[in-house]
PDB file of N, CA and C in Angstrom:
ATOM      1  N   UNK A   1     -38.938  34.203 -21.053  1.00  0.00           N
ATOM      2  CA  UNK A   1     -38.922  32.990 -21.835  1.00  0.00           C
ATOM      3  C   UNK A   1     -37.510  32.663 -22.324  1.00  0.00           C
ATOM      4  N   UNK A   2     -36.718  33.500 -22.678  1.00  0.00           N
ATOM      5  CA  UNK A   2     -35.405  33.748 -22.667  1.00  0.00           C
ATOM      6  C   UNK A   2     -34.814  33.024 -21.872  1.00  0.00           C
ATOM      7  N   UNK A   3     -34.569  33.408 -20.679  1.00  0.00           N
ATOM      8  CA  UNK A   3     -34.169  32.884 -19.457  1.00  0.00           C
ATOM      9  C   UNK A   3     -34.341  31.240 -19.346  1.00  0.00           C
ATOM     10  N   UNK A   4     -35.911  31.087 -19.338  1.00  0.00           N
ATOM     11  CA  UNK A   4     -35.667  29.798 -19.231  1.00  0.00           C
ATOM     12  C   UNK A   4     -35.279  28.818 -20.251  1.00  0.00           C
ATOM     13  N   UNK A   5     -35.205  29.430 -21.513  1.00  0.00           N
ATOM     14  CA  UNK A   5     -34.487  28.557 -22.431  1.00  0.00           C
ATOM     15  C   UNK A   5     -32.867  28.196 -22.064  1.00  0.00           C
ATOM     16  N   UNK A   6     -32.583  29.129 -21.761  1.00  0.00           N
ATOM     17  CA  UNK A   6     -31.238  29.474 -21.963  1.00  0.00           C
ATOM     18  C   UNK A   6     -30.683  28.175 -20.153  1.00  0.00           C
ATOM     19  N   UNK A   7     -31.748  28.631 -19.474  1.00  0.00           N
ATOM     20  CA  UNK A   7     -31.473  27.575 -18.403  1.00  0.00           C
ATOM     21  C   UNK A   7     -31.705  25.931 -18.811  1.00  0.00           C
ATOM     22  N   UNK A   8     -32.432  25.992 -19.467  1.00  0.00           N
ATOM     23  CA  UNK A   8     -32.762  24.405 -20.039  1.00  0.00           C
ATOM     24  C   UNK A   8     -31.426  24.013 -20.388  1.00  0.00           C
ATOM     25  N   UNK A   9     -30.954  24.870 -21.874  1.00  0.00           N
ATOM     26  CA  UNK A   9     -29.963  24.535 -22.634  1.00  0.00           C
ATOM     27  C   UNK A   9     -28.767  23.782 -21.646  1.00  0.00           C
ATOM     28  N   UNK A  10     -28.492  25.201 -20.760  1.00  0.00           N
ATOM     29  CA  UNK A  10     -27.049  25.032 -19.529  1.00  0.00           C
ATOM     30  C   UNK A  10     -27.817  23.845 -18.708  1.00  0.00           C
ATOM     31  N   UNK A  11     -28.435  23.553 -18.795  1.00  0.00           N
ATOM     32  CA  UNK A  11     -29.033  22.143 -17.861  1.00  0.00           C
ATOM     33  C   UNK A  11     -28.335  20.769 -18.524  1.00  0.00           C
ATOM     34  N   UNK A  12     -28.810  21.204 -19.664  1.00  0.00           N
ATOM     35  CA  UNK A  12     -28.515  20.081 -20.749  1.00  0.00           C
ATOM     36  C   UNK A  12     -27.187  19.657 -20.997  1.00  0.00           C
ATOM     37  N   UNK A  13     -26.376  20.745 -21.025  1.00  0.00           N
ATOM     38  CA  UNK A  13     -24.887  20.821 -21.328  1.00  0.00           C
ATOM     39  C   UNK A  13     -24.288  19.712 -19.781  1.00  0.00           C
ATOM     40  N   UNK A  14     -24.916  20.218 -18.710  1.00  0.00           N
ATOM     41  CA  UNK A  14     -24.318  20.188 -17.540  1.00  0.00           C
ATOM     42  C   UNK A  14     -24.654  18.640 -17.335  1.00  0.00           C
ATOM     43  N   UNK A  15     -25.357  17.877 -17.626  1.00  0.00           N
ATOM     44  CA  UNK A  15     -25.927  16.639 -17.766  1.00  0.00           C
ATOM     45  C   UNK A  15     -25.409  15.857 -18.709  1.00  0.00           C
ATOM     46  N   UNK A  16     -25.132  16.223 -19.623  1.00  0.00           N
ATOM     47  CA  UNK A  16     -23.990  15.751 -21.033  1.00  0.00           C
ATOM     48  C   UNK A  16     -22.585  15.131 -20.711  1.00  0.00           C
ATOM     49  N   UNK A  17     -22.376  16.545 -19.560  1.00  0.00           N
ATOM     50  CA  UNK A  17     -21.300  16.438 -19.081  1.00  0.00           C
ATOM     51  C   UNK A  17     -20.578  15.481 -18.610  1.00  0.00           C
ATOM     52  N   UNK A  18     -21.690  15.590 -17.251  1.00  0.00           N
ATOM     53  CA  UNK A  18     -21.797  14.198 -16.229  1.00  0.00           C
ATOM     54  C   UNK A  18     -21.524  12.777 -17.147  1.00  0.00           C
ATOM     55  N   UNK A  19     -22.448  12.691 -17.993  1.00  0.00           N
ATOM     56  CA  UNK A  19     -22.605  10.961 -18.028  1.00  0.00           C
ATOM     57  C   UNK A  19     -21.704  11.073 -19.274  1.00  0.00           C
ATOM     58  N   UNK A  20     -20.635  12.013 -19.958  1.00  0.00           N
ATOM     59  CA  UNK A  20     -19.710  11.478 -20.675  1.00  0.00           C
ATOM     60  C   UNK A  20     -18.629  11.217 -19.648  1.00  0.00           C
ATOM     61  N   UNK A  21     -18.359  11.943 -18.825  1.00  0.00           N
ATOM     62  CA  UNK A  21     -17.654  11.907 -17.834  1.00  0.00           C
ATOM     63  C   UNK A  21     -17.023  10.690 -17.019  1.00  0.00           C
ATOM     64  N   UNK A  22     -18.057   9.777 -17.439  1.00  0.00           N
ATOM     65  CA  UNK A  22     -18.708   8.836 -15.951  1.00  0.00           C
ATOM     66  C   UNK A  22     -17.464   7.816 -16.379  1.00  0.00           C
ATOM     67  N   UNK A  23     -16.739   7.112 -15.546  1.00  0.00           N
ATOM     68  CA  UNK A  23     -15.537   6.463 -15.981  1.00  0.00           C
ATOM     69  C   UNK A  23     -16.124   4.797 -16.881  1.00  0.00           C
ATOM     70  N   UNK A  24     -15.257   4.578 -17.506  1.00  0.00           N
ATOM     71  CA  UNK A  24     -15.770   3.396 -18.461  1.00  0.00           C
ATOM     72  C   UNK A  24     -15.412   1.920 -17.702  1.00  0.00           C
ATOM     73  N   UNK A  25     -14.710   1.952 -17.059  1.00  0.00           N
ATOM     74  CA  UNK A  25     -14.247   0.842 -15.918  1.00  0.00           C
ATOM     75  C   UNK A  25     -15.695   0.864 -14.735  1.00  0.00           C
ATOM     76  N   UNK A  26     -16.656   1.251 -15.331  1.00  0.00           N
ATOM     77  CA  UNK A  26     -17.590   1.324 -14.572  1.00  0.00           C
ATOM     78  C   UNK A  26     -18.636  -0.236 -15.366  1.00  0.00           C
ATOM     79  N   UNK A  27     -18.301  -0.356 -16.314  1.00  0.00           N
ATOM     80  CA  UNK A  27     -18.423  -1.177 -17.055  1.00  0.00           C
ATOM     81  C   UNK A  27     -18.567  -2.636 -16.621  1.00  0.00           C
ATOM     82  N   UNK A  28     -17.173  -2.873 -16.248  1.00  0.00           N
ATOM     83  CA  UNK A  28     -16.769  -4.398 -15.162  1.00  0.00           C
ATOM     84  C   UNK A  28     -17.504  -4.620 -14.255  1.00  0.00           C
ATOM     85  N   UNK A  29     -17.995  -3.934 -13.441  1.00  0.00           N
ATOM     86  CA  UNK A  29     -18.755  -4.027 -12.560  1.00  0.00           C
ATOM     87  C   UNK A  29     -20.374  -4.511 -12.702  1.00  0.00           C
ATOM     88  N   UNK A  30     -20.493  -4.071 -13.700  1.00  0.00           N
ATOM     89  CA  UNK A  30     -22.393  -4.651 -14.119  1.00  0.00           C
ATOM     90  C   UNK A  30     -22.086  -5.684 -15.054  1.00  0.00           C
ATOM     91  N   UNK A  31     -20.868  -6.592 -15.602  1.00  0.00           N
ATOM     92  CA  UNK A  31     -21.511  -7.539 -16.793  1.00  0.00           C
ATOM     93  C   UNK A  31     -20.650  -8.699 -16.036  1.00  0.00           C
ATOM     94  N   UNK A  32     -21.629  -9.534 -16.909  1.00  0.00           N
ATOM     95  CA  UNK A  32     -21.064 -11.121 -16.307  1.00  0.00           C
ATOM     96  C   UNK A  32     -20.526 -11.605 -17.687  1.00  0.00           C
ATOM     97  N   UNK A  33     -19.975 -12.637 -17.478  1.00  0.00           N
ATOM     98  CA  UNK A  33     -19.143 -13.672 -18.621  1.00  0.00           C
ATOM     99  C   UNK A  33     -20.265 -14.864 -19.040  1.00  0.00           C
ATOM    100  N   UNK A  34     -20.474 -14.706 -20.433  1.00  0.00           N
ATOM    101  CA  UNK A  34     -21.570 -15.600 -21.098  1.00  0.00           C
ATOM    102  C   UNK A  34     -20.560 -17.141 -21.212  1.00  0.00           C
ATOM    103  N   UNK A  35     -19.210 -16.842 -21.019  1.00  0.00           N
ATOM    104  CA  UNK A  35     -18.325 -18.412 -21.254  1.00  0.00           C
ATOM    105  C   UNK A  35     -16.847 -17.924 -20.832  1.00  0.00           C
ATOM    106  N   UNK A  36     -16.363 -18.973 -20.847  1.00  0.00           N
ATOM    107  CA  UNK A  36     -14.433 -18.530 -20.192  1.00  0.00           C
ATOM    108  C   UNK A  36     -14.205 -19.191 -21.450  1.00  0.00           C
ATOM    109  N   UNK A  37     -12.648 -18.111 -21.796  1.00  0.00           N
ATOM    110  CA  UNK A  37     -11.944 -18.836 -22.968  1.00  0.00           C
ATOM    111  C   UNK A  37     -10.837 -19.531 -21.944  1.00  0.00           C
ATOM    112  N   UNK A  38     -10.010 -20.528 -22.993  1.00  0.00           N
ATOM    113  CA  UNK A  38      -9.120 -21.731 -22.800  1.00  0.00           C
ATOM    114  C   UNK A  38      -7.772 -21.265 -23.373  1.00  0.00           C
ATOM    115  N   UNK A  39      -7.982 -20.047 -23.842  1.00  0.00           N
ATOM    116  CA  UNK A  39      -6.338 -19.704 -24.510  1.00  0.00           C
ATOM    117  C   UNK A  39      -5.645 -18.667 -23.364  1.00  0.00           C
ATOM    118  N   UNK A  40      -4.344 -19.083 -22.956  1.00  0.00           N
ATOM    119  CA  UNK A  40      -3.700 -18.473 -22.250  1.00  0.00           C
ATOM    120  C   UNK A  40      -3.251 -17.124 -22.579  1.00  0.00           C
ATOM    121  N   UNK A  41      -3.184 -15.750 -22.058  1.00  0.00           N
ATOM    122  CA  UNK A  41      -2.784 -14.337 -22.106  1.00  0.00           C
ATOM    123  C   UNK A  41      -1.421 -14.433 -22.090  1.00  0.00           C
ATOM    124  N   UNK A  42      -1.051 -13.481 -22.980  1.00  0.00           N
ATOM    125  CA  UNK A  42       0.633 -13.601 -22.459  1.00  0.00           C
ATOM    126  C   UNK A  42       0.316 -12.507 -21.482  1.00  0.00           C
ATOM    127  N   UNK A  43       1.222 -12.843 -20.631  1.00  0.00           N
ATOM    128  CA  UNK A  43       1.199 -11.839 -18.900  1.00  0.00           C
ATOM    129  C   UNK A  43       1.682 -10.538 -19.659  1.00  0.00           C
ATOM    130  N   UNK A  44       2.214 -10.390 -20.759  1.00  0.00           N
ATOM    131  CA  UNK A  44       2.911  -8.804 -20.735  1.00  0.00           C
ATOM    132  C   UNK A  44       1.309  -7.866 -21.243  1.00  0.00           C
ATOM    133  N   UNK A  45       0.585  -8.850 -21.529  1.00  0.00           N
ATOM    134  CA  UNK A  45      -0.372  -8.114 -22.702  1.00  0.00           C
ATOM    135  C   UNK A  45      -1.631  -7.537 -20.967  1.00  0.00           C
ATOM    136  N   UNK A  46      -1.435  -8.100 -19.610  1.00  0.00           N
ATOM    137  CA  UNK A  46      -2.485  -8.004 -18.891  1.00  0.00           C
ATOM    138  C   UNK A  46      -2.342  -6.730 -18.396  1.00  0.00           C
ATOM    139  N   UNK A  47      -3.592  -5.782 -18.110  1.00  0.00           N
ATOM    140  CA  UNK A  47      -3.196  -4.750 -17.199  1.00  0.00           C
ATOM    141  C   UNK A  47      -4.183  -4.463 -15.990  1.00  0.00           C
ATOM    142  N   UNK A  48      -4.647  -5.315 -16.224  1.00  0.00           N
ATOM    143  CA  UNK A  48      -5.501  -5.125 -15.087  1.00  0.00           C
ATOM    144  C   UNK A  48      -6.500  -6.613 -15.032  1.00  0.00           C
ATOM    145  N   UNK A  49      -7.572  -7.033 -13.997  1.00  0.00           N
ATOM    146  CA  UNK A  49      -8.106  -7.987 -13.728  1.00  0.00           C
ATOM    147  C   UNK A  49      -9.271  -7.658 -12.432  1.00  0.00           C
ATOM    148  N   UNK A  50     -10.479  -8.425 -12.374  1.00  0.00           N
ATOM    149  CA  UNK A  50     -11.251  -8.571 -11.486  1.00  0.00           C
ATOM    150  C   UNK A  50     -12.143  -9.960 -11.992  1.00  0.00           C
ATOM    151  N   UNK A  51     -12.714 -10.004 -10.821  1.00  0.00           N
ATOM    152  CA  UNK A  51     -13.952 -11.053 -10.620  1.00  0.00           C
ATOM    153  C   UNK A  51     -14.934 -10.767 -10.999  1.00  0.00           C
ATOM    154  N   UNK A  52     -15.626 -11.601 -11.452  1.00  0.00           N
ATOM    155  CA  UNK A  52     -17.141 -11.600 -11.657  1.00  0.00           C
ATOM    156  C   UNK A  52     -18.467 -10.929 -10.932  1.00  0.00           C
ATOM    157  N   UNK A  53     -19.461 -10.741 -10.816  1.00  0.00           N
ATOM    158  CA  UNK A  53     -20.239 -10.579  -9.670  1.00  0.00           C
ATOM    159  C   UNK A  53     -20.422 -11.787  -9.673  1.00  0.00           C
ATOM    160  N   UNK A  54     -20.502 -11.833  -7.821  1.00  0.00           N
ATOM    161  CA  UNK A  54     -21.364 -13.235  -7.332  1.00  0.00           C
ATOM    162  C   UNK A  54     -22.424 -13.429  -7.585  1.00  0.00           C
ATOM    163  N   UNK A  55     -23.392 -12.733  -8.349  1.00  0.00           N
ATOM    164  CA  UNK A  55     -24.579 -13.313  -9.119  1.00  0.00           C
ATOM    165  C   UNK A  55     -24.782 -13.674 -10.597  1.00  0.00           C
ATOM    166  N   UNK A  56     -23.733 -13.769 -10.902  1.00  0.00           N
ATOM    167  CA  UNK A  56     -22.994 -14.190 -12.093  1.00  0.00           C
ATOM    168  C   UNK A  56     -23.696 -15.647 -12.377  1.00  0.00           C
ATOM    169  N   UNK A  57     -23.970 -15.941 -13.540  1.00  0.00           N
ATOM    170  CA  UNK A  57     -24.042 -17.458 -13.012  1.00  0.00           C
ATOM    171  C   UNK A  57     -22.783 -18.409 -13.462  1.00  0.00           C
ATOM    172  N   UNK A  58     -22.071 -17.587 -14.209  1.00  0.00           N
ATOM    173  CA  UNK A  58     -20.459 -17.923 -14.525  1.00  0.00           C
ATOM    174  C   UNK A  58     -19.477 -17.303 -13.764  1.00  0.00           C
ATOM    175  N   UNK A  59     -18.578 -18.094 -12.781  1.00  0.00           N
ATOM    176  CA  UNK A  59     -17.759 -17.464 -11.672  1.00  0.00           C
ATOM    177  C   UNK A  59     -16.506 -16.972 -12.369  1.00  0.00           C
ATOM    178  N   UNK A  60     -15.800 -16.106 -12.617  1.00  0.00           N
ATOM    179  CA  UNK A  60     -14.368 -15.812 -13.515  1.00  0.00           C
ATOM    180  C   UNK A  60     -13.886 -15.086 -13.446  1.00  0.00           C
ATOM    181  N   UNK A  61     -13.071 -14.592 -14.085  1.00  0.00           N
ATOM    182  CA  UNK A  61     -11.815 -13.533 -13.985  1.00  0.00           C
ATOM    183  C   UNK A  61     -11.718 -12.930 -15.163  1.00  0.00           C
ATOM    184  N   UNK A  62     -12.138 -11.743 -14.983  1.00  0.00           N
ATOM    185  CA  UNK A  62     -12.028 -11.002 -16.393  1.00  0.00           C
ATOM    186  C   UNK A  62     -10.395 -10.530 -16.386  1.00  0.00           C
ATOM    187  N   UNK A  63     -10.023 -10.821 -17.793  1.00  0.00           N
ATOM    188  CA  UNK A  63      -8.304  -9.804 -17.508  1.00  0.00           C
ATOM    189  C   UNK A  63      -8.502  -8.730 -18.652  1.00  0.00           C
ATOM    190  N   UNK A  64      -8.375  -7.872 -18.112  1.00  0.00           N
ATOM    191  CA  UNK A  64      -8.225  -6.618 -19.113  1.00  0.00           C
ATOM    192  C   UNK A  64      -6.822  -6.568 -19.883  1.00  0.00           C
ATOM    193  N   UNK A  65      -6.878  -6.349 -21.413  1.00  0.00           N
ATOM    194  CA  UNK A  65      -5.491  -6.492 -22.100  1.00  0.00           C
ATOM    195  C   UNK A  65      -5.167  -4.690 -21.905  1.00  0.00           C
ATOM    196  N   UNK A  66      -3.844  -4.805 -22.975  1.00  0.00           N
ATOM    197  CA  UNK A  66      -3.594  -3.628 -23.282  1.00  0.00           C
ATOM    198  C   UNK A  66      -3.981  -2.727 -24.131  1.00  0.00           C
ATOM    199  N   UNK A  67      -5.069  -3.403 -24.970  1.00  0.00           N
ATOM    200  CA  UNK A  67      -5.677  -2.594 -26.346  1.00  0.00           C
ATOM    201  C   UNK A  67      -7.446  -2.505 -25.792  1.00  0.00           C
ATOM    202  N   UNK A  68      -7.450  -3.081 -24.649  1.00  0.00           N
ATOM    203  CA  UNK A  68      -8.407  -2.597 -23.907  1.00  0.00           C
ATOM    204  C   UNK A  68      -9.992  -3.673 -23.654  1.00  0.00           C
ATOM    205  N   UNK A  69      -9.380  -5.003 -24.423  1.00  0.00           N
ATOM    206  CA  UNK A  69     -10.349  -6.378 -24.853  1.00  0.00           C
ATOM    207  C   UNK A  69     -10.495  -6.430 -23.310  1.00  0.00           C
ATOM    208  N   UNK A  70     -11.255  -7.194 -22.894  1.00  0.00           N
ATOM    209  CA  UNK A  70     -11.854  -8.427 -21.827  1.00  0.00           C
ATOM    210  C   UNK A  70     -11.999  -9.830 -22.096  1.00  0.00           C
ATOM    211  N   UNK A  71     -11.144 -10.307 -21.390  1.00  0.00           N
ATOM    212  CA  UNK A  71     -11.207 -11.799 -21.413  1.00  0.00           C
ATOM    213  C   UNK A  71     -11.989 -12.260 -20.465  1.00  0.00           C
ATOM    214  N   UNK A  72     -12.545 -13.637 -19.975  1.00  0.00           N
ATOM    215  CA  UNK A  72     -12.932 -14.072 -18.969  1.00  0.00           C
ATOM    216  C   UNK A  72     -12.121 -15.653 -19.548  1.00  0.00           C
ATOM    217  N   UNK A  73     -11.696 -15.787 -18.234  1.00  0.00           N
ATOM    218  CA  UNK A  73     -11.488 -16.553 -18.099  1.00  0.00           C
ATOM    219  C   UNK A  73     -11.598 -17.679 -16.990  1.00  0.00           C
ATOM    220  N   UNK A  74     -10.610 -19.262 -17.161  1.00  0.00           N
ATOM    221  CA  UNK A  74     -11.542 -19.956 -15.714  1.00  0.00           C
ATOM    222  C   UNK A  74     -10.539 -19.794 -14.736  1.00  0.00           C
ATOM    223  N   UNK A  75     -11.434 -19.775 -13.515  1.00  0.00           N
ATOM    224  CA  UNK A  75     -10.251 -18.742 -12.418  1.00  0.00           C
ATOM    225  C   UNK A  75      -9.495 -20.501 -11.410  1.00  0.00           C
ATOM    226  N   UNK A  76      -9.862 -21.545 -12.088  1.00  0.00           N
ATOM    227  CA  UNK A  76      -9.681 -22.663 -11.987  1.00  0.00           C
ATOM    228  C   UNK A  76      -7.939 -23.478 -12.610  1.00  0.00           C
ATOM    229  N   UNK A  77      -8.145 -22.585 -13.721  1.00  0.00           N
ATOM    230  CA  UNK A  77      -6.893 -22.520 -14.391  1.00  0.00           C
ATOM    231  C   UNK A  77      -5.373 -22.647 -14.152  1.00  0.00           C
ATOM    232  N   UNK A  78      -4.534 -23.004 -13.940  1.00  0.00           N
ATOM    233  CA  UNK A  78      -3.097 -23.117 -13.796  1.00  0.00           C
ATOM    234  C   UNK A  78      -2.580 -21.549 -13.592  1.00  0.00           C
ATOM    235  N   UNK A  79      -2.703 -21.137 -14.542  1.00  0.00           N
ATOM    236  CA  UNK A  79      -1.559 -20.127 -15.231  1.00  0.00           C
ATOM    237  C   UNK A  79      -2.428 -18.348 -14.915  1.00  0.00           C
ATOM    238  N   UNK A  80      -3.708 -18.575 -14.219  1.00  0.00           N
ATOM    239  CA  UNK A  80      -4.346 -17.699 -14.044  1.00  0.00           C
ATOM    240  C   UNK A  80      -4.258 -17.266 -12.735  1.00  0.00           C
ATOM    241  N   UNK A  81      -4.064 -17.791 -12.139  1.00  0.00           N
ATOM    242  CA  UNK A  81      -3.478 -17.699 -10.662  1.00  0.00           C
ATOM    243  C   UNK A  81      -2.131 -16.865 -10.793  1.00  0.00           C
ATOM    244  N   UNK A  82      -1.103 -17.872 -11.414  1.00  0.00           N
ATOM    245  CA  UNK A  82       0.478 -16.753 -11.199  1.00  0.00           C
ATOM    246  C   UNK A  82      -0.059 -15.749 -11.746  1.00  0.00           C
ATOM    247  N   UNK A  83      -0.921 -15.526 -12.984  1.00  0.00           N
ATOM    248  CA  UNK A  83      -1.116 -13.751 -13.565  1.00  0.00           C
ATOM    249  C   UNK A  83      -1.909 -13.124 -13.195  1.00  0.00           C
ATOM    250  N   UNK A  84      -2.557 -13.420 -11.919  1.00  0.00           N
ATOM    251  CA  UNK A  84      -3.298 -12.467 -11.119  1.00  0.00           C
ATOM    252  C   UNK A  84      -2.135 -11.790 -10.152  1.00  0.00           C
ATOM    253  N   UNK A  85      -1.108 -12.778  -9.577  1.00  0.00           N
ATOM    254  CA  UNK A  85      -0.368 -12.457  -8.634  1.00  0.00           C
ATOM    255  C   UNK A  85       0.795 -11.646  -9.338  1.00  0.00           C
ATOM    256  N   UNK A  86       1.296 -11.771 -10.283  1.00  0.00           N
ATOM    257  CA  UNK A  86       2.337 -11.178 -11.094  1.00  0.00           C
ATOM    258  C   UNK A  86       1.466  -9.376 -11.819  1.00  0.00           C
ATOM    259  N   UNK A  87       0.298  -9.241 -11.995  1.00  0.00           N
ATOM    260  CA  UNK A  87      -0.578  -8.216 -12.159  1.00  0.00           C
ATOM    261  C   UNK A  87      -0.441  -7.452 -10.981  1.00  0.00           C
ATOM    262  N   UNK A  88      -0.827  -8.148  -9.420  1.00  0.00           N
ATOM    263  CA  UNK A  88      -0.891  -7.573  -8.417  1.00  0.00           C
ATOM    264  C   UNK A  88       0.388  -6.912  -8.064  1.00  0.00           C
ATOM    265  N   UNK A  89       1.448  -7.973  -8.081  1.00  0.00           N
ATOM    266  CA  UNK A  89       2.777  -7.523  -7.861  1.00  0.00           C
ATOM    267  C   UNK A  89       3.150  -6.427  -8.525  1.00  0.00           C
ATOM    268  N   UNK A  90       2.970  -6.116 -10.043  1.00  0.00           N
ATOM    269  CA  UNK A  90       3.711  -5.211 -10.683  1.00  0.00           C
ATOM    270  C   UNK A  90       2.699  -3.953 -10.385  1.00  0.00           C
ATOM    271  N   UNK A  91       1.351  -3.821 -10.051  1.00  0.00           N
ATOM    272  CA  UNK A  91       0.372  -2.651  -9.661  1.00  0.00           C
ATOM    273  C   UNK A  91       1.099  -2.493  -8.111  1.00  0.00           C
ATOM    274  N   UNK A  92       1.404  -2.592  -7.150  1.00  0.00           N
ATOM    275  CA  UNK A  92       1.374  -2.759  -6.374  1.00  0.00           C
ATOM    276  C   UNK A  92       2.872  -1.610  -5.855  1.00  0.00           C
ATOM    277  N   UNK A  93       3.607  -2.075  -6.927  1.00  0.00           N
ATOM    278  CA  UNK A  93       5.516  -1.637  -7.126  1.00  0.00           C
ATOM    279  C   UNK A  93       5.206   0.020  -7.331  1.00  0.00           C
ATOM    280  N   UNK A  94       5.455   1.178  -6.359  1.00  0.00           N
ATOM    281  CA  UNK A  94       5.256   1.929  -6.826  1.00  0.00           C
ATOM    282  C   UNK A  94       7.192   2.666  -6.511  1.00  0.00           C
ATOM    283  N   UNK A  95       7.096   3.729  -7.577  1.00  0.00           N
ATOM    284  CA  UNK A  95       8.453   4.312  -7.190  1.00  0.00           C
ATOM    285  C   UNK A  95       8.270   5.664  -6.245  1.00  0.00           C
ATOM    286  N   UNK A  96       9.815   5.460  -5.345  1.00  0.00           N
ATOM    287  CA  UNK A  96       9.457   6.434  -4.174  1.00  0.00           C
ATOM    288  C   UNK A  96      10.649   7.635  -4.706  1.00  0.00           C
ATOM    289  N   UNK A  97      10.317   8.693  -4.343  1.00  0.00           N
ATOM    290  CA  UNK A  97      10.503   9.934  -5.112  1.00  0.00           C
ATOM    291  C   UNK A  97      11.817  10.302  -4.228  1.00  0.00           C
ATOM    292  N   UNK A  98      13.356  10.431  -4.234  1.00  0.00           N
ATOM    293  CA  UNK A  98      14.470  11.032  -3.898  1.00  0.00           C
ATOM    294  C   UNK A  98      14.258  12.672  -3.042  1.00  0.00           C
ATOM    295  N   UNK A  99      14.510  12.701  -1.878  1.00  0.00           N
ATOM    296  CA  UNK A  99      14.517  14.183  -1.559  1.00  0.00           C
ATOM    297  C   UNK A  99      14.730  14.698  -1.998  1.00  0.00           C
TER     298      UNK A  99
END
């Protein structure tokens, strides 16, 4: 009876584990945007960005800041375009290491 307590417990731990584990950018992927805001990001504050799901019934661009908010915004926008491409560009820049 021992035994199997003691296996439950280490079951439990080992399962704890897992789903604290589980990355939080897992997040973006299951939620949609209830509305797009109209206020522009300053580009230094963006660090990241994706799309919506296509079953969304709001099509957009989430931009991830640096303190870790979500914006959505309209991917229709002027200024959302250069800061997808200026995001991409600077992810993209990697440094190459000297022999």
């Amino acid at each position: 009876m021992r035994n199997l307590t003691a296996l439950l417990f280490l079951l439990s731990l080992c399962s704890l584990h897992l789903v604290s584990s589980f990355p939080t950018s897992f997040n973006h992927m299951t939620s949609c945007c209830s509305n797009t805001s109209t206020v522009k990001i300053p580009l230094k504050n963006i660090v990241t960005y994706w799309w919506t799901r296509n079953n969304c019934p709001i099509k957009a661009i989430v931009f991830e800041t640096l303190n870790n908010k979500q914006r959505c915004v309209d991917p229709t926008a002027v200024w959302v375009n250069h800061h997808m491409k200026a995001v991409d560009l600077r992810n993209s820049t990697t440094v190459t290491a000297k022999p």
